[in-house]
Each structure stands twice: as C-alpha cells, then as structure tokens.
C-alpha atoms as a PDB file:
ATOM      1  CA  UNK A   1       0.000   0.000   0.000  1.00  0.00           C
ATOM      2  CA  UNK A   2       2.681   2.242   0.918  1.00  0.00           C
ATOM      3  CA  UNK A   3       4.068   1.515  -2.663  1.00  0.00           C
ATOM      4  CA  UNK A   4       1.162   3.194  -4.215  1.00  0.00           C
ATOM      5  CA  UNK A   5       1.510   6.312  -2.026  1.00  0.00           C
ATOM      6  CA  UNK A   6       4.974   6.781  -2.925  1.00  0.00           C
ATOM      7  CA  UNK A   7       4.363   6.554  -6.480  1.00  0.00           C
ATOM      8  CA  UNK A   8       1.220   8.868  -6.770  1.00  0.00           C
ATOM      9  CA  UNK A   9       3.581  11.171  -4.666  1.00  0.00           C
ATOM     10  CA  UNK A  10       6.470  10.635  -7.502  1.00  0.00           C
ATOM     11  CA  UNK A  11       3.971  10.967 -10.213  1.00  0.00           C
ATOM     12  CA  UNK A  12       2.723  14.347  -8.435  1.00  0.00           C
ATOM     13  CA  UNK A  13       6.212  15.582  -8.239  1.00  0.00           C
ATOM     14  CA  UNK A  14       6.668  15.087 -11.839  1.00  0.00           C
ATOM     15  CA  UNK A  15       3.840  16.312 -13.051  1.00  0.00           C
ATOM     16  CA  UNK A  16       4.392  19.565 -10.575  1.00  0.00           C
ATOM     17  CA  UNK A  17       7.904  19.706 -12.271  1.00  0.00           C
ATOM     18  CA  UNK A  18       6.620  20.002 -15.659  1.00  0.00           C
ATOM     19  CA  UNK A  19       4.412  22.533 -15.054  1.00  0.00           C
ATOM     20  CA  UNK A  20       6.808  24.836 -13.411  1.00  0.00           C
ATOM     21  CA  UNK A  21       9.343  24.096 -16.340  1.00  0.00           C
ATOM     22  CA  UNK A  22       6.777  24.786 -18.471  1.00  0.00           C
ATOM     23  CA  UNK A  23       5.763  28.289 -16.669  1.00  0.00           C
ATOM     24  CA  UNK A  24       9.615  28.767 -16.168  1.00  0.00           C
ATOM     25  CA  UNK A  25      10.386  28.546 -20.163  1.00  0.00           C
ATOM     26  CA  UNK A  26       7.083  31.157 -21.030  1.00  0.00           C
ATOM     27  CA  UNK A  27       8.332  33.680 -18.517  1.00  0.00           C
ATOM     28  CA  UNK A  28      11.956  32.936 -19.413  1.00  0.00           C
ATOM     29  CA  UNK A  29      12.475  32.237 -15.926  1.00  0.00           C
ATOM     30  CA  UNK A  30      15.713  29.730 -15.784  1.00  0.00           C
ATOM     31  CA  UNK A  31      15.769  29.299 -12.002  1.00  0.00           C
ATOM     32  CA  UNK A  32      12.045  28.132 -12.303  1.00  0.00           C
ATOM     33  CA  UNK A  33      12.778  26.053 -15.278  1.00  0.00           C
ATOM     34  CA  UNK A  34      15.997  24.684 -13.270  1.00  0.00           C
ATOM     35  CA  UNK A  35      13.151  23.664 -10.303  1.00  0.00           C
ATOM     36  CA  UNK A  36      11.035  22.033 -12.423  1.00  0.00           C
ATOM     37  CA  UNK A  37      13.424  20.081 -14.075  1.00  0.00           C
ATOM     38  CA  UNK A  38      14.391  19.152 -10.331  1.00  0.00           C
ATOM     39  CA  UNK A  39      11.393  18.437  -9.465  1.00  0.00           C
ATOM     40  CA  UNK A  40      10.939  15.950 -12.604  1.00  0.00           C
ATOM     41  CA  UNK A  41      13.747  14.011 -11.860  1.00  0.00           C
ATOM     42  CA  UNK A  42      12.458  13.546  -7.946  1.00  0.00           C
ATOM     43  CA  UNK A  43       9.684  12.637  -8.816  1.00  0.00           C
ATOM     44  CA  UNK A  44      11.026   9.729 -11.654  1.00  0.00           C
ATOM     45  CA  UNK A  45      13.154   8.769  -8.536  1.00  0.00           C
ATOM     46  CA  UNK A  46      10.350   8.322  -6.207  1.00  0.00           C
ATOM     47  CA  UNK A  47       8.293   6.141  -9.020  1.00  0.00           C
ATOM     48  CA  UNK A  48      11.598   4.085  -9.243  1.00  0.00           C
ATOM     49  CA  UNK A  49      11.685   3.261  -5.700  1.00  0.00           C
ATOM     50  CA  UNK A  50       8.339   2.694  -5.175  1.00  0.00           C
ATOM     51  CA  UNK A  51       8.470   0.059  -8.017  1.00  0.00           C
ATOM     52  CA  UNK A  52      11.196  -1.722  -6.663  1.00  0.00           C
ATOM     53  CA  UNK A  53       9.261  -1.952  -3.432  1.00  0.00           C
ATOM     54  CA  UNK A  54       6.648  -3.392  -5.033  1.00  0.00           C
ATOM     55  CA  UNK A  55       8.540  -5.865  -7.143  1.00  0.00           C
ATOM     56  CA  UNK A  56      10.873  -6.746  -3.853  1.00  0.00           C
ATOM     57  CA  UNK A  57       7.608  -7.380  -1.965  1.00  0.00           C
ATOM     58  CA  UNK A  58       6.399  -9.636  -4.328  1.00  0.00           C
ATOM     59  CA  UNK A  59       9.768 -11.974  -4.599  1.00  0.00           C
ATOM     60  CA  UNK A  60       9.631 -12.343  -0.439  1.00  0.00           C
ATOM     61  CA  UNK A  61       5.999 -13.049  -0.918  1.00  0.00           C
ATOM     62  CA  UNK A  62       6.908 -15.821  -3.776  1.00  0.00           C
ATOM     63  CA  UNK A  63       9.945 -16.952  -1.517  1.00  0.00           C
ATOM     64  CA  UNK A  64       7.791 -17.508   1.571  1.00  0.00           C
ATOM     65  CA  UNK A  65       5.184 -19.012  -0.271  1.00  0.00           C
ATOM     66  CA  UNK A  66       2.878 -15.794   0.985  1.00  0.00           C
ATOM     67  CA  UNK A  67       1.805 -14.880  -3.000  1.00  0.00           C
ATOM     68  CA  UNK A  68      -1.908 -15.024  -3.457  1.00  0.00           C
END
C-alpha cells in the first residue's frame, strides 16, 4: 500500500515539475525552469523506488510461499 503512495507522490512531483518548467520557459524564468526540471527528476526517482518496493515485496511473498 505504501508503494502506491509513494508513487502517486512521484507521479505528483513530476507532473508539478513540468508545469513549473513549463511556466519557467514562457516567462523565461531559468531558475524556475531549473526547479522544475528538479522536481521531474524527484519525482522519476520516487516512481523508481516505489516500483522496486513493489517488485521486492512480491519476490519475499513468492519466496515464503505468501503470494496469493
């Protein structure tokens, strides 16, 4: 469960990342552009994570004979 948290919370991230680059390229605002580009990458890490969470969850499940 906490796996999908952390990935909505990436996928927030890098959609709030976007945006700002986006703003940050109209107004010709580089440090803005700079944060959303940040932002982006957080937010690809935090997706990354989560899915190893998620696929490491599953192989102890499979290991201990917990998968359903």
């Amino acid at each position: 469960m906490e796996e999908k948290k952390d990935k909505l919370s990436g996928q927030f991230e890098e959609s709030k990342g976007n945006l700002k680059e986006g703003v940050g390229a109209a107004t010709d605002n580089e440090r803005l552009e700079g944060e959303g580009k940040a932002d982006q990458a957080g937010g690809k890490l935090k997706q990354g994570v989560a899915a190893a969470k998620e696929k490491a969850g599953e192989l102890i499940d499979k290991a201990t004979g917990d998968d359903k």
